[in-house]
Protein backbone atom coordinates (compact mmCIF):
# COMPACT_ATOMS: atom_id res chain seq x y z
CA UNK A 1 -24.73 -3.47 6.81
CA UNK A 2 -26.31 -0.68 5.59
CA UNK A 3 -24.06 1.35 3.31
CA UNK A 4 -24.29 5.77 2.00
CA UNK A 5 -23.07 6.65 -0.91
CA UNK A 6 -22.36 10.27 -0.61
CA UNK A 7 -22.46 11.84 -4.14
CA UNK A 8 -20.67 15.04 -3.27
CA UNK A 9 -20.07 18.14 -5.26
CA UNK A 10 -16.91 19.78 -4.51
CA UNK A 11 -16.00 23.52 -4.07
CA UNK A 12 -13.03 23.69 -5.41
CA UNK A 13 -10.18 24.32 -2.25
CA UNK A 14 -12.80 25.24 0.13
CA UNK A 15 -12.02 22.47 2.40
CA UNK A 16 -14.19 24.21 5.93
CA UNK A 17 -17.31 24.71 3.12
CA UNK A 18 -17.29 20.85 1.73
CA UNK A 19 -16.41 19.61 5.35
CA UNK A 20 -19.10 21.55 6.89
CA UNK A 21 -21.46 20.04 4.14
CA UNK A 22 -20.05 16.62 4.69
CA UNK A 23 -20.61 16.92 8.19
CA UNK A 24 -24.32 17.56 7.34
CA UNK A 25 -24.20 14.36 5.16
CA UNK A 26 -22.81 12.34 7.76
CA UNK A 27 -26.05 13.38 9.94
CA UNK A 28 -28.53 12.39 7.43
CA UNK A 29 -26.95 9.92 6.54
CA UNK A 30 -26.84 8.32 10.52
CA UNK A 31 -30.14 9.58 10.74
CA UNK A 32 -31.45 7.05 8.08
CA UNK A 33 -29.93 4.28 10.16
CA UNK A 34 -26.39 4.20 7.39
CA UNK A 35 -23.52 2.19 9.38
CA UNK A 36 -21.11 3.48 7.03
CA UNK A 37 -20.56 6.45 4.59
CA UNK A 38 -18.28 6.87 1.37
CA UNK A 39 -17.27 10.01 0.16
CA UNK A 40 -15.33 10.55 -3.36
CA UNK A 41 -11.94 10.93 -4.35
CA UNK A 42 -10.48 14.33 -2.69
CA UNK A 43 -14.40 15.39 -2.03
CA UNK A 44 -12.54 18.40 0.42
CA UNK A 45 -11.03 19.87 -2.23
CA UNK A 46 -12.13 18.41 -5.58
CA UNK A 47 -9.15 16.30 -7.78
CA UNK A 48 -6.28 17.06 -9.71
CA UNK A 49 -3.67 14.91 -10.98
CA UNK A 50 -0.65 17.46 -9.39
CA UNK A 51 -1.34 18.65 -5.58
CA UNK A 52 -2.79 21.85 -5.88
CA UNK A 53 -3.82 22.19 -2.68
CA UNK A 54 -1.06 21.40 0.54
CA UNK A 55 -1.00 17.53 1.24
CA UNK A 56 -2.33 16.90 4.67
CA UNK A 57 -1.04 13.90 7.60
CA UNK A 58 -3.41 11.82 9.75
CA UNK A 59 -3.63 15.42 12.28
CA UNK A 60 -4.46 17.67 8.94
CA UNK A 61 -8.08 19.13 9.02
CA UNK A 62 -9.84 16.60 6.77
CA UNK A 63 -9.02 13.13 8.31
CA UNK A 64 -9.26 14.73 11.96
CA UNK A 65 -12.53 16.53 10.90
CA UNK A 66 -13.92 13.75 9.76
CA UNK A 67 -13.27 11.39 12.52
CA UNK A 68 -14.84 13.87 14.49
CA UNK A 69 -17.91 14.05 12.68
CA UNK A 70 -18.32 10.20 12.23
CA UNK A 71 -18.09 10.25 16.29
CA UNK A 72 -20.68 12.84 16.62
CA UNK A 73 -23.20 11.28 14.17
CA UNK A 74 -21.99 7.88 15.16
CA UNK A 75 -21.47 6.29 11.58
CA UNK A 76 -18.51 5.06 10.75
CA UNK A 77 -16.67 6.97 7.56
CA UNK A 78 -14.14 6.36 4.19
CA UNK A 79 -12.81 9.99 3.60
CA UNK A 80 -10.18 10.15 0.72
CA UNK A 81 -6.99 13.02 1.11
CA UNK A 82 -3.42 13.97 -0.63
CA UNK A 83 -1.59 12.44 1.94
CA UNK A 84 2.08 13.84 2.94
CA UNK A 85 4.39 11.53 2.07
CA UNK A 86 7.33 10.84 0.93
CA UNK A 87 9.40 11.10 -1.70
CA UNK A 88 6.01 12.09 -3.69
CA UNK A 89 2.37 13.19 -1.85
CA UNK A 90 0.17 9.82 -1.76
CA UNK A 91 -3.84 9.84 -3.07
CA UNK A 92 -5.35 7.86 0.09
CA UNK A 93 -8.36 7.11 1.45
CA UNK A 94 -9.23 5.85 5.26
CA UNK A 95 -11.48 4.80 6.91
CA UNK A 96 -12.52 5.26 10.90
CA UNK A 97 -15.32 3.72 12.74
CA UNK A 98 -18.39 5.36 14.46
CA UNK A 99 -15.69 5.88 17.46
CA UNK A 100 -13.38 8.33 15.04
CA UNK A 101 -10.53 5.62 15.25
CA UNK A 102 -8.52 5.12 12.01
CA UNK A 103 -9.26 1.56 11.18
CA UNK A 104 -6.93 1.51 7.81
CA UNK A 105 -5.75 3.51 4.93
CA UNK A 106 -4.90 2.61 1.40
CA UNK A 107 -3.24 4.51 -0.93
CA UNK A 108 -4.05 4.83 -4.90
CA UNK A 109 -2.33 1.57 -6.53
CA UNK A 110 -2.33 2.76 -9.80
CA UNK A 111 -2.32 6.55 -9.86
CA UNK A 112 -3.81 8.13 -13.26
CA UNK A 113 -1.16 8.11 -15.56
CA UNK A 114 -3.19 9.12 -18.42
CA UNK A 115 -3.99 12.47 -16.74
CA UNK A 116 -0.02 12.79 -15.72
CA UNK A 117 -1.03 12.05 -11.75
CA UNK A 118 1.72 9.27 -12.16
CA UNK A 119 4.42 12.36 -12.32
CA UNK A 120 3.40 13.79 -9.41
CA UNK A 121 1.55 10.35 -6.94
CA UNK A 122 3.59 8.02 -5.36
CA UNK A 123 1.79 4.66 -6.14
CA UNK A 124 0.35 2.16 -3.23
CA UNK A 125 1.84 -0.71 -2.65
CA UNK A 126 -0.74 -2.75 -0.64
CA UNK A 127 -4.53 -3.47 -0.21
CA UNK A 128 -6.97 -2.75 2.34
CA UNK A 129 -9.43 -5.18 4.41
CA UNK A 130 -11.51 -3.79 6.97
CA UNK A 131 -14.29 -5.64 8.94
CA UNK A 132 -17.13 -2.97 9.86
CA UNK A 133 -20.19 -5.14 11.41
CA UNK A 134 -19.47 -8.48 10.40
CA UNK A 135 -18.95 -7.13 6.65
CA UNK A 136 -15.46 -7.36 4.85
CA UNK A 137 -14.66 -4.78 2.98
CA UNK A 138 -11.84 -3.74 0.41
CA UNK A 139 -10.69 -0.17 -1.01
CA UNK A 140 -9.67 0.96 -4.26
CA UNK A 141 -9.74 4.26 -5.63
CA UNK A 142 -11.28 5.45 -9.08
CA UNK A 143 -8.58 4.30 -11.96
CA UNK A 144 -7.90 1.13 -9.86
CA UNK A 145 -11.29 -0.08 -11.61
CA UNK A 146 -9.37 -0.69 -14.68
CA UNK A 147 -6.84 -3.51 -13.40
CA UNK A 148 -9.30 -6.49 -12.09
CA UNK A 149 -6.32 -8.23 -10.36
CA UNK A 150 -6.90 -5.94 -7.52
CA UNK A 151 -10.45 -6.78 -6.87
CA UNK A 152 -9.84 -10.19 -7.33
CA UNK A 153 -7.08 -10.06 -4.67
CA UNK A 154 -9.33 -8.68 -2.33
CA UNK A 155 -12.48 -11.68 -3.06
CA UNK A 156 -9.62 -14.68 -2.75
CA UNK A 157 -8.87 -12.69 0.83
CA UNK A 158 -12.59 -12.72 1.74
CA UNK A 159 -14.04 -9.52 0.95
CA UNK A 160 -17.93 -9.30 0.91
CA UNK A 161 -18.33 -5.62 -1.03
CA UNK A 162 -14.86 -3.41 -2.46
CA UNK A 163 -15.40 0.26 -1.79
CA UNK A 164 -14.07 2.97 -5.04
CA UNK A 165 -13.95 6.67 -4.29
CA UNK A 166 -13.62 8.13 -7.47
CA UNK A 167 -13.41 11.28 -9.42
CA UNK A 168 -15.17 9.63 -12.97
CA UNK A 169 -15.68 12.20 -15.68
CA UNK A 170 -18.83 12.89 -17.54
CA UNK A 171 -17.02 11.91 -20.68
CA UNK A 172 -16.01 8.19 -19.86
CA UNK A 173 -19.60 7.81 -17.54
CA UNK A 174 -20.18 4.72 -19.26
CA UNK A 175 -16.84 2.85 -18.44
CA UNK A 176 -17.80 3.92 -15.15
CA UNK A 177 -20.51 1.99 -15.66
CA UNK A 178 -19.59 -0.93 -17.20
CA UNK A 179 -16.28 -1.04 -14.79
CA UNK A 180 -18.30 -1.14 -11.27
CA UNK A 181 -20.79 -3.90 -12.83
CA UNK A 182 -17.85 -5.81 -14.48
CA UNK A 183 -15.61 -5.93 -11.02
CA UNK A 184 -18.84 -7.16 -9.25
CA UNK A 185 -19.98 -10.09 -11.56
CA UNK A 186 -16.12 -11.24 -12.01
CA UNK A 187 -15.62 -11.57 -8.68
CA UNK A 188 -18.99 -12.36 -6.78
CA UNK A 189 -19.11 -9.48 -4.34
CA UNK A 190 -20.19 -6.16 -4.15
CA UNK A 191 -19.06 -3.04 -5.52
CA UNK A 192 -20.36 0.38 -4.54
CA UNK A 193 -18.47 3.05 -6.47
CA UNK A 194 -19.12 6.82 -4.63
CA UNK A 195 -18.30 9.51 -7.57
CA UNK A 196 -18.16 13.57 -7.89
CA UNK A 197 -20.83 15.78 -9.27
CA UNK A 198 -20.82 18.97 -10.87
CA UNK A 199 -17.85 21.28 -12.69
CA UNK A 200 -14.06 21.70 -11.36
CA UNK A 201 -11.18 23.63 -13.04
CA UNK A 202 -10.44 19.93 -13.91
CA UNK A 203 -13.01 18.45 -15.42
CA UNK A 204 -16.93 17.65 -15.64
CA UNK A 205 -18.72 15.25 -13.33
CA UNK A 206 -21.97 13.49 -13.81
CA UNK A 207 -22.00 11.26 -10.59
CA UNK A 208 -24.17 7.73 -11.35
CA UNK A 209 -22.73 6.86 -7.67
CA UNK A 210 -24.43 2.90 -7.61
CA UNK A 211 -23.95 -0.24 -5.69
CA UNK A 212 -24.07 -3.44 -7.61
CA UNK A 213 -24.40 -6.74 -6.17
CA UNK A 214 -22.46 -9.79 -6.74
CA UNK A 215 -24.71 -10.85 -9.48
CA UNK A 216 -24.32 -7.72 -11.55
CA UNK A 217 -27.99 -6.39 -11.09
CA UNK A 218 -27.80 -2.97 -10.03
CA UNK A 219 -29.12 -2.29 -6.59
CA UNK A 220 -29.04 1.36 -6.20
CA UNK A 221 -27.48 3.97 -8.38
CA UNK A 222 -27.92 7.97 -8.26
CA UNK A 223 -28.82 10.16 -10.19
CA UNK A 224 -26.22 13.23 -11.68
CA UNK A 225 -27.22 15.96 -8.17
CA UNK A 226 -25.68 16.09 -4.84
CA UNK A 227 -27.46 12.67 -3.50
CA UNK A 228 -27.01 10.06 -0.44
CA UNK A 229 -27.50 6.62 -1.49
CA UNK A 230 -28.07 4.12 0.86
CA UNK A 231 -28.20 0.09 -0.35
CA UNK A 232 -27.41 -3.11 1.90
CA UNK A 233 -24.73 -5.40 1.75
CA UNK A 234 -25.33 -8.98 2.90
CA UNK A 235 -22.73 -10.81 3.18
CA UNK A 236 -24.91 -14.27 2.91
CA UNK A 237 -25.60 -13.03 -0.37
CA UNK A 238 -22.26 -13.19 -1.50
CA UNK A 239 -22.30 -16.62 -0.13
CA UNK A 240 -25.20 -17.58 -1.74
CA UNK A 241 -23.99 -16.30 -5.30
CA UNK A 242 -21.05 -18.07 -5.13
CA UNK A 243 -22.79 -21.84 -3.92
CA UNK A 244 -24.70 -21.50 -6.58
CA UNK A 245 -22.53 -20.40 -9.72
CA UNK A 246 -18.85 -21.37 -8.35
CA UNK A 247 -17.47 -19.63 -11.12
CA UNK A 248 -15.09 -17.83 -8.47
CA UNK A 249 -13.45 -20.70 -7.28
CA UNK A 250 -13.11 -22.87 -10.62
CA UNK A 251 -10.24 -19.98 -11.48
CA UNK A 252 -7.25 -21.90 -12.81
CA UNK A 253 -3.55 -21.11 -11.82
CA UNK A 254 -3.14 -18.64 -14.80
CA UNK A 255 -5.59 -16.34 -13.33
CA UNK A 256 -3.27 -16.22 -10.16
């Protein structure tokens, strides 16, 4: 499967200007034969811990935009949205095939309580496998990359690649760094994390969108501009990583 990254600027609120430019993306991005494309956390209207912005259902603009976009261009799409819910708004990301049906959603499982988003986010409570062309794939969203039991949840359940949307600052790039790789070599798949660039009332991002592969070697990462990044994942080379160094399955109960 060939995967697009889709390191993505936001205008801060102007969902019909960063739709409109993700629609673009989406084209390119088909264009250059992608099967699937990630966009960051809250691309439509850049991040905040507290909803600034109104949360939005599965008929709001973004998710319904998107689905039609990803049927136009035929590529299938992960879009990320503060999703209505209740008794708090819920960060989630879904995904829809090249048809522009909603295949899955999965909401933030750890929301960022450093940054208060805990206050305002009601947490997920489940994970998220999706099969897009013979390729499994999980979803987590930015923090998530700090608490490995996820990701490992997701590679005992099959998964071939996990999927982070994120909103990484400038100032903690290399965790970024170091996280994506880490999640990947622990768990013999691949990780592609899709981050912001540029400046928000919020903070400063620097992007380094990459996909790593289940060996840790880094197989595509961006730069710190607006950038699609496209990179494979193979599924018979997660199989092939794991025959020969089982590490994955020699786990012991106390990892479990």
């Amino acid at each position: 499967m060939k995967l697009c990254c889709a390191q993505f600027s936001p205008r801060w609120g102007d969902v019909a200007s960063n739709l409109r430019r993700a629609g673009d993306m989406m084209r390119r991005a088909a264009e250059r034969g992608a099967d699937l494309i990630c966009f960051p956390e809250q691309f439509a209207t850049g991040w905040s811990p507290a909803p600034v912005f109104a949360p939005e259902d599965l008929q709001g603009k973004i998710v319904s935009t998107l689905r039609s976009f990803a049927k136009e261009h035929k590529i299938a799409v992960l879009g990320s949205f503060i999703e209505d819910f209740s008794p708090k708004p819920r960060n989630t990301a879904f995904l829809a095939n090249e048809r522009g049906e909603i295949l899955g959603l999965y909401a933030k499982m750890h929301p960022f309580a450093p940054g208060g988003e805990d206050r305002f986010i009601h947490p997920g409570g489940r994970r998220l496998l999706i099969d897009i062309h013979g390729v499994s794939l999980g979803v987590a969203i930015c923090y998530d990359l700090r608490f490995p039991s996820l990701f490992q949840g997701y590679a005992e359940e099959g998964a071939n690649a996990a999927l982070v949307p994120a909103a990484w600052p400038c100032r903690r790039r290399r965790h970024w760094q170091i996280f994506v790789q880490a999640r990947a070599i622990e768990n013999q798949m691949y990780v592609a994390g899709i981050n912001c660039t540029g400046r928000t009332p919020i903070d400063d991002y620097c992007g380094g969108s990459m996909i790593v592969d289940p060996c840790g070697k880094v197989a595509a990462e961006a730069g710190e501009s607006e950038e699609l990044l496209i990179g494979e994942i193979d599924p018979d080379v997660v199989r092939r990583a794991r025959e020969a160094f089982p590490a994955f399955g020699e786990r012991g109960g106390e990892d479990r």
